[in-house]
N, C-alpha and C. Protein backbone atom coordinates (compact mmCIF):
# COMPACT_ATOMS: atom_id res chain seq x y z
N UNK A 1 16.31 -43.21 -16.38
CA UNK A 1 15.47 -42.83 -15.25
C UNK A 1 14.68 -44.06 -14.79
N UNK A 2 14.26 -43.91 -13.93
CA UNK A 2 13.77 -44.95 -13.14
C UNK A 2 12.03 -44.93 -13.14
N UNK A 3 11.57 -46.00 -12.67
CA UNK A 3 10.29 -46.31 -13.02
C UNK A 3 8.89 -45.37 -12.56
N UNK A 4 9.85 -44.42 -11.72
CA UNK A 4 9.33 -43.58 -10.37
C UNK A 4 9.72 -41.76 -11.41
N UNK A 5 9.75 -41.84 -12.06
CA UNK A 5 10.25 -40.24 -12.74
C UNK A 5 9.20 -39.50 -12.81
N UNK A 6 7.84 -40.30 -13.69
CA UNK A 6 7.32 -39.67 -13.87
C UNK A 6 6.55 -38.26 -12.31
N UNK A 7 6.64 -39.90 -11.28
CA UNK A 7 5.69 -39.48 -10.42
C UNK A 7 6.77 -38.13 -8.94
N UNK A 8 8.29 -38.27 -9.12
CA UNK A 8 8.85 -37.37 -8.70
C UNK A 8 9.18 -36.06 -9.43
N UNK A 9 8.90 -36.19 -10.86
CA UNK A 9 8.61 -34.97 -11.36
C UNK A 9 7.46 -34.35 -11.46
N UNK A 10 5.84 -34.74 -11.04
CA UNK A 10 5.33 -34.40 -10.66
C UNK A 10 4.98 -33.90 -9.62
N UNK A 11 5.65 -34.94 -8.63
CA UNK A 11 5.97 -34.12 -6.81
C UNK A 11 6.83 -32.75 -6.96
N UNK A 12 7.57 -32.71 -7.89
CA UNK A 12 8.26 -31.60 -7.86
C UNK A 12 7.86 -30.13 -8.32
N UNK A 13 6.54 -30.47 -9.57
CA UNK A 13 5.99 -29.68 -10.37
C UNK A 13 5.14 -29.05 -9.55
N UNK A 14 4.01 -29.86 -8.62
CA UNK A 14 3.25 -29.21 -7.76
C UNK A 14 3.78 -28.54 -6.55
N UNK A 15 4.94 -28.93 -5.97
CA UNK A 15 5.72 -28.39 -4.91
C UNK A 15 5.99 -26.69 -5.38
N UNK A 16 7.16 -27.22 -6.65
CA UNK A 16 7.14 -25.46 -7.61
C UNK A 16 5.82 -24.78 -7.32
N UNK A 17 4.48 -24.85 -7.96
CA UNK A 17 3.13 -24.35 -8.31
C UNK A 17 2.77 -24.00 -6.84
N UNK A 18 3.36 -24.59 -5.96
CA UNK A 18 2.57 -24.20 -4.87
C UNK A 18 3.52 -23.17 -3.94
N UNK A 19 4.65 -23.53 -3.79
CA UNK A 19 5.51 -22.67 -3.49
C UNK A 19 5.25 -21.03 -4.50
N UNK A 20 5.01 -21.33 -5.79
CA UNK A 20 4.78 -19.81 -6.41
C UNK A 20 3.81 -19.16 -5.99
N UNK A 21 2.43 -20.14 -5.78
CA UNK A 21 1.56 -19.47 -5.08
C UNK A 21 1.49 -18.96 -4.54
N UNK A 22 2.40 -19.52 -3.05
CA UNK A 22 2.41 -18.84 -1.87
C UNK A 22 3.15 -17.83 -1.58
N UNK A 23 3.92 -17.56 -2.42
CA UNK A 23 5.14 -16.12 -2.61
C UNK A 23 4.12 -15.03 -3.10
N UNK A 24 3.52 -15.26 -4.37
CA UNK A 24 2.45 -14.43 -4.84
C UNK A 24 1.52 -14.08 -3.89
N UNK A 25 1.47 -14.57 -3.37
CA UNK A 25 0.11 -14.55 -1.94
C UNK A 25 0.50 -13.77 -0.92
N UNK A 26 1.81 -13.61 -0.90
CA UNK A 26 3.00 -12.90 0.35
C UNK A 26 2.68 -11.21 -0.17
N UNK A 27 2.97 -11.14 -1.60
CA UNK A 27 3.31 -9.83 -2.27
C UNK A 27 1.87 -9.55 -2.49
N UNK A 28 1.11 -9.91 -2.55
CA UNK A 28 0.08 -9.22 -3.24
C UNK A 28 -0.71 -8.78 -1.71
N UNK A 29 -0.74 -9.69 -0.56
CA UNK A 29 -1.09 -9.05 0.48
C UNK A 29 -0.17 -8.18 1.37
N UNK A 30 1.33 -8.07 1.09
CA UNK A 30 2.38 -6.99 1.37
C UNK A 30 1.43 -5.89 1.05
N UNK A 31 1.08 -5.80 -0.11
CA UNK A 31 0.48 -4.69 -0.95
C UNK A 31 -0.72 -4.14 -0.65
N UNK A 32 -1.71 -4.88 -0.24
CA UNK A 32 -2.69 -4.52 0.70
C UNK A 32 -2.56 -3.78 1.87
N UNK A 33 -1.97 -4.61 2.62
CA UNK A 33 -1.74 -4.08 4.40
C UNK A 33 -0.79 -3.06 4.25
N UNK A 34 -0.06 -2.82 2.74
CA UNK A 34 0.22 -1.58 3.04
C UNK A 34 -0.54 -0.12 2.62
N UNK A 35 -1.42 -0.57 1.53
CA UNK A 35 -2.62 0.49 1.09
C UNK A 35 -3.46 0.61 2.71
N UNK A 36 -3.50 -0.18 3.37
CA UNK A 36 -4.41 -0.34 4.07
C UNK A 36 -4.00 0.91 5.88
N UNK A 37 -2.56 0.70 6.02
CA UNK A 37 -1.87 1.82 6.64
C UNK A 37 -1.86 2.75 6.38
N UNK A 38 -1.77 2.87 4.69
CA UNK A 38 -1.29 4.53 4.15
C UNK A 38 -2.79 5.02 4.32
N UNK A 39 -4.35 4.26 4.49
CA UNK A 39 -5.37 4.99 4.36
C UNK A 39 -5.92 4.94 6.18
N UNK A 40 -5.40 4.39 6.60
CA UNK A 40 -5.19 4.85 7.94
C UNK A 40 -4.40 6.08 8.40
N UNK A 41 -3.17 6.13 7.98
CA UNK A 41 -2.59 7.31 7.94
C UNK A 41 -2.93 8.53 7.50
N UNK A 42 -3.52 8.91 6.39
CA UNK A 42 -4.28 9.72 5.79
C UNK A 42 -5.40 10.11 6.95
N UNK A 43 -6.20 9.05 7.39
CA UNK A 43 -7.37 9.49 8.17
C UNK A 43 -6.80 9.83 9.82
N UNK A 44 -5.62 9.69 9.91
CA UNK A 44 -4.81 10.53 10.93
C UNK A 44 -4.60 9.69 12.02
N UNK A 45 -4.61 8.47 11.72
CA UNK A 45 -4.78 7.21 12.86
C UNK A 45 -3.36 6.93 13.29
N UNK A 46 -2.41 6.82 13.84
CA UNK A 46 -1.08 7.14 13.47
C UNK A 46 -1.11 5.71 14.58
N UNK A 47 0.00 4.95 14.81
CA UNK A 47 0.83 3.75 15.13
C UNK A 47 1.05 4.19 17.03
N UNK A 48 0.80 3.08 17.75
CA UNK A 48 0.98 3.69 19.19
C UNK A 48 2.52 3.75 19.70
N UNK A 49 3.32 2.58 18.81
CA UNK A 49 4.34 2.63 18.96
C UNK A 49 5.41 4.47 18.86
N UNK A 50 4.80 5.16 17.72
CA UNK A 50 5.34 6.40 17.34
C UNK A 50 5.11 7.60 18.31
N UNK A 51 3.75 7.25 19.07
CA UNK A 51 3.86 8.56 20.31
C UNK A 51 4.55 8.29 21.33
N UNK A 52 5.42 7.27 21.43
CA UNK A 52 6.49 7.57 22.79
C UNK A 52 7.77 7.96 22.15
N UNK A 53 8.27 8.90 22.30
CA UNK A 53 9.00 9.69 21.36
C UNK A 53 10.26 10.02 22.39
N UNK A 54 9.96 10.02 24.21
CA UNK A 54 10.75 10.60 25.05
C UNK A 54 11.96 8.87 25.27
N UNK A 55 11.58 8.02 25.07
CA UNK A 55 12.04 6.61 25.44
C UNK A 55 11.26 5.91 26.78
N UNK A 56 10.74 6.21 27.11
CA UNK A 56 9.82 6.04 28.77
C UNK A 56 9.04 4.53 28.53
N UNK A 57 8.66 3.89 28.97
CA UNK A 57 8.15 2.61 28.74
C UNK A 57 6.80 2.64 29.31
């Protein structure tokens, strides 16, 4: 290996760490915004998209 290993396996290590982060960060707020609908839904708030039901624009 070359004189440079250490410091491209560290570019690589933090790239990994941060890339995991940001996946984790994806799912865990997936998970939110969807608690966050279902308690909208519950309180009867329903999506505007769902009351045009005839096709009419």
């Amino acid at each position: 290996m070359s004189n440079h290993a250490g410091f491209i396996l560290a570019a690589y290590g933090v790239s990994f760490i941060a890339l995991a982060i940001l996946i984790g960060w994806i799912f865990v707020d997936q998970r939110t915004q969807r608690q966050a609908l279902q308690e909208l839904e519950l309180r009867g708030v329903r999506r505007r998209s769902e009351a045009k039901t005839d096709g009419a624009s």
